[in-house]
C-alpha atoms as a PDB file:
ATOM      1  CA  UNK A   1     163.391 -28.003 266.266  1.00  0.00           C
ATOM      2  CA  UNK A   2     165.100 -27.104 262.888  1.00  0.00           C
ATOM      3  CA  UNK A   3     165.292 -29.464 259.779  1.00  0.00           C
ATOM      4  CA  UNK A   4     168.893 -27.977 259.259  1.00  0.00           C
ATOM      5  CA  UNK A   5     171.154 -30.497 259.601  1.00  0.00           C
ATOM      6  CA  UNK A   6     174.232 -28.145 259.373  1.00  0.00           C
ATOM      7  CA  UNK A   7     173.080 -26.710 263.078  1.00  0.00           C
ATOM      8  CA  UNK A   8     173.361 -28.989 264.829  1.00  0.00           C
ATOM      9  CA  UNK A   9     177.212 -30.557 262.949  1.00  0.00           C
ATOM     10  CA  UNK A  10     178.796 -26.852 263.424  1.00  0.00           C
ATOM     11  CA  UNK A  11     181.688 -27.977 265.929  1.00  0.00           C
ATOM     12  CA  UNK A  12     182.474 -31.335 263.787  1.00  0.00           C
ATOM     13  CA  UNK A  13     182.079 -29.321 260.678  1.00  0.00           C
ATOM     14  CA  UNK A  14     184.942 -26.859 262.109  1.00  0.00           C
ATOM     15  CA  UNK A  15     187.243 -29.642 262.945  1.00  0.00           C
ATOM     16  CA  UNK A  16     186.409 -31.037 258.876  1.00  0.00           C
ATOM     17  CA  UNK A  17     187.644 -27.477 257.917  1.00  0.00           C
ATOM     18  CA  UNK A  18     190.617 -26.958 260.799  1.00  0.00           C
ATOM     19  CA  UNK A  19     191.682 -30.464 258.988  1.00  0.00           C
ATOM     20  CA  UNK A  20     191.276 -29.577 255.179  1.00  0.00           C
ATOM     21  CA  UNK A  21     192.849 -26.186 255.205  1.00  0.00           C
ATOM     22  CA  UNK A  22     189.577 -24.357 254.942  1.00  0.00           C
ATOM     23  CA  UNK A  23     189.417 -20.926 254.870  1.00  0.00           C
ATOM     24  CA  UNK A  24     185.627 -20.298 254.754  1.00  0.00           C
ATOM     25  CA  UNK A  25     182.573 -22.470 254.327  1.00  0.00           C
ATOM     26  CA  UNK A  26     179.590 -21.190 253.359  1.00  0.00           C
ATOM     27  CA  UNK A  27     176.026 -23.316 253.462  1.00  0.00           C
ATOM     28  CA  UNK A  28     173.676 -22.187 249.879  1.00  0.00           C
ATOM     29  CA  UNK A  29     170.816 -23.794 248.719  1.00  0.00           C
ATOM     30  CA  UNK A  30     168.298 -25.733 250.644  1.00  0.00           C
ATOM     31  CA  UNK A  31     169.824 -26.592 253.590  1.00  0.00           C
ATOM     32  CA  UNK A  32     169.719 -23.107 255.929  1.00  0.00           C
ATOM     33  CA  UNK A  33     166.504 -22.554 254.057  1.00  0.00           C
ATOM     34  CA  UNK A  34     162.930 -23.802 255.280  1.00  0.00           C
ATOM     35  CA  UNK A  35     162.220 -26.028 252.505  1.00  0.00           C
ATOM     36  CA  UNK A  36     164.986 -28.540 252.883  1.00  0.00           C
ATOM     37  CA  UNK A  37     163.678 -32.183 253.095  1.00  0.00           C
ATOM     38  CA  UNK A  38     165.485 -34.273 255.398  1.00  0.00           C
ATOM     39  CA  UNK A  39     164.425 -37.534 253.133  1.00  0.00           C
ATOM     40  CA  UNK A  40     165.558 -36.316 249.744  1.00  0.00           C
ATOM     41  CA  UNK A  41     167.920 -32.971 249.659  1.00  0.00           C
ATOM     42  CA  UNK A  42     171.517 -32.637 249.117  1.00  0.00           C
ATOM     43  CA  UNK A  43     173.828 -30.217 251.240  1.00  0.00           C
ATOM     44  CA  UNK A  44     175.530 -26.990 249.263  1.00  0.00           C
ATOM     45  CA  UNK A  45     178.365 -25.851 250.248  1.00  0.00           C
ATOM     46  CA  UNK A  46     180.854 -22.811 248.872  1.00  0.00           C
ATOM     47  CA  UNK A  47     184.196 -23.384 250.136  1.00  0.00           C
ATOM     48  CA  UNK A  48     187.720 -21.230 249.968  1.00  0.00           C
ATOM     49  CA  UNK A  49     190.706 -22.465 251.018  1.00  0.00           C
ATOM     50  CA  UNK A  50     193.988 -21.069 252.828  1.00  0.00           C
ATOM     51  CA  UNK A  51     196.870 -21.312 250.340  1.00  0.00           C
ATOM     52  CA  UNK A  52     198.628 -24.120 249.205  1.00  0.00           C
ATOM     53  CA  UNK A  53     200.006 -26.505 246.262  1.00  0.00           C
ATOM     54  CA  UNK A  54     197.828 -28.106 243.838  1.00  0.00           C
ATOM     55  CA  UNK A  55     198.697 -30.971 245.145  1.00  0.00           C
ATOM     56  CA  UNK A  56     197.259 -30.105 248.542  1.00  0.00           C
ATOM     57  CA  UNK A  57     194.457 -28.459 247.062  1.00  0.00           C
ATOM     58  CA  UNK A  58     192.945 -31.481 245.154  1.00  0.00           C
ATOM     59  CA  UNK A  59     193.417 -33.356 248.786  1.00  0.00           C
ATOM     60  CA  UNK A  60     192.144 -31.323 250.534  1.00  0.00           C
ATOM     61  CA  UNK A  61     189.102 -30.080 247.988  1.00  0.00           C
ATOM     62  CA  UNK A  62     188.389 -34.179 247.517  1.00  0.00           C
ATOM     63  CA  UNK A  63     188.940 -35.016 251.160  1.00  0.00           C
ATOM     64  CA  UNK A  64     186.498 -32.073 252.416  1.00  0.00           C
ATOM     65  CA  UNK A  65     184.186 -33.448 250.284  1.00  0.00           C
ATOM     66  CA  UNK A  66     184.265 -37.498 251.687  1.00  0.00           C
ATOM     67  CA  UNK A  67     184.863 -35.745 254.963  1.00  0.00           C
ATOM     68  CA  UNK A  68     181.302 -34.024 254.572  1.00  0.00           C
ATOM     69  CA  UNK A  69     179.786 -36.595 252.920  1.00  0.00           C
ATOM     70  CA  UNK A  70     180.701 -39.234 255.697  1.00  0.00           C
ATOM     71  CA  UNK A  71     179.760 -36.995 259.003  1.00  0.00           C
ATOM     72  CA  UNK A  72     176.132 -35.628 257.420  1.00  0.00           C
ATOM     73  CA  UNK A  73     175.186 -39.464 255.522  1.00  0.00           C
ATOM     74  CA  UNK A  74     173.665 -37.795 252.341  1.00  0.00           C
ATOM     75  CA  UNK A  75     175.298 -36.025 248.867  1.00  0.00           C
ATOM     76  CA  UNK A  76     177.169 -32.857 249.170  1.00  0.00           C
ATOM     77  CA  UNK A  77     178.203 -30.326 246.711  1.00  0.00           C
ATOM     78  CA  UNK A  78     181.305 -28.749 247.016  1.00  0.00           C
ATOM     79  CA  UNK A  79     181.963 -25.493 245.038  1.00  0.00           C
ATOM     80  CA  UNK A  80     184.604 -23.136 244.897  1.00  0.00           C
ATOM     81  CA  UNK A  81     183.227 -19.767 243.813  1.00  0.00           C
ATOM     82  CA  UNK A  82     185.543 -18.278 241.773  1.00  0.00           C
ATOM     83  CA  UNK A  83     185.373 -21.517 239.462  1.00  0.00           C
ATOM     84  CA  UNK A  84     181.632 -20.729 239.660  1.00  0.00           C
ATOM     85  CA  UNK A  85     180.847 -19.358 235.882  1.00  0.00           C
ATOM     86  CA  UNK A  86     177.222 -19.259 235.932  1.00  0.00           C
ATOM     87  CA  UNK A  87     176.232 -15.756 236.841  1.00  0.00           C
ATOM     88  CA  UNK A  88     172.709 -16.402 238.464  1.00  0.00           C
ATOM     89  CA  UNK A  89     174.189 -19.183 240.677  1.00  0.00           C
ATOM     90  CA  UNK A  90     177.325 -16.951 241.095  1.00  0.00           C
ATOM     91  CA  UNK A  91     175.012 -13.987 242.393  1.00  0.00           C
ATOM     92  CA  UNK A  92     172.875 -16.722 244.618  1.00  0.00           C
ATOM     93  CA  UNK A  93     175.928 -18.238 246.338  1.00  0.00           C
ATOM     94  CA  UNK A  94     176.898 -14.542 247.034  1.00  0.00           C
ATOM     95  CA  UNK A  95     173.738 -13.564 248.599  1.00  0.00           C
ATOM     96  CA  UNK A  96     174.441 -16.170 251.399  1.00  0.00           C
ATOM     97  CA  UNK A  97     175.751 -13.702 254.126  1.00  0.00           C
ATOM     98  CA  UNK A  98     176.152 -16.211 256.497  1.00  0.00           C
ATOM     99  CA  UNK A  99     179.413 -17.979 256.972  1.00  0.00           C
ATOM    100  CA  UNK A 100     179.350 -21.356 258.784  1.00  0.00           C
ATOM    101  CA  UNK A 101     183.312 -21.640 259.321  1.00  0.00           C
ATOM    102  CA  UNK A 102     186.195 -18.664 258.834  1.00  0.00           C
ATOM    103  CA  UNK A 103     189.264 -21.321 259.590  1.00  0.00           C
ATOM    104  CA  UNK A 104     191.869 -18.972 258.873  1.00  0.00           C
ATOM    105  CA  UNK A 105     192.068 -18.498 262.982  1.00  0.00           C
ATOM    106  CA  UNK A 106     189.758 -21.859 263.190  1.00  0.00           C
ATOM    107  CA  UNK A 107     187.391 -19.722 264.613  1.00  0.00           C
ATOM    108  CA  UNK A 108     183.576 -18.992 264.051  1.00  0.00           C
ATOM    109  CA  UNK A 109     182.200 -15.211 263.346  1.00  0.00           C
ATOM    110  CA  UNK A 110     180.155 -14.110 266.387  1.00  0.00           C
ATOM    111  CA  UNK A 111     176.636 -14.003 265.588  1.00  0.00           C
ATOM    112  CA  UNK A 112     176.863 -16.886 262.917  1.00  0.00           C
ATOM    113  CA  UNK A 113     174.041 -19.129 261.975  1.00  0.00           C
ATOM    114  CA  UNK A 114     172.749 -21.136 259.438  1.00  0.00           C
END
């Protein structure tokens, strides 16, 4: 059995993203890795959204975030990469080829794990 916690959330995760306007979410860091710890690690998340106001992007940015928060019970970080400016983290959110939610359609990429 996995430690990932994102695995096993995928459907309810989807629904988060149908919700918020979510046009990709993308798992980094710890989480689809081996050495997350269930006890003390965060979740990382990159996120792009469809488009919309400001207004609707600060709700929906701040309500993913709560949304994520509430349905995994632990601290989740919530980046959008192009505000990214850090080049190494830029380059290590990149690297993450595998997409978690494409909500465009509201669908999930065949072959897509975390």
């Amino acid at each position: 059995m996995t430690k990932n916690p994102i695995e096993h959330k995928k459907r309810e995760v989807g629904t988060l993203c149908e919700r918020r306007g979510v046009e990709r979410l993308v798992p980094f860091g710890s989480a689809p890795r081996d050495d997350f710890d269930p006890d003390r690690s965060d979740l990382d998340f990159s996120v792009e959204f469809q488009p919309m106001t400001p207004h609707e992007h600060a709700a929906s940015y701040f309500g993913l975030l709560e949304d994520l928060e509430d349905l995994f019970g632990r601290r989740v970080d919530l980046l959008e990469i192009g505000t990214v400016r850090i080049p190494y983290l830029r380059r290590k959110i990149g690297e993450r080829k595998q997409t978690l939610v494409v909500c465009r359609d509201c669908s999930e990429p065949e072959g897509v794990g975390v």
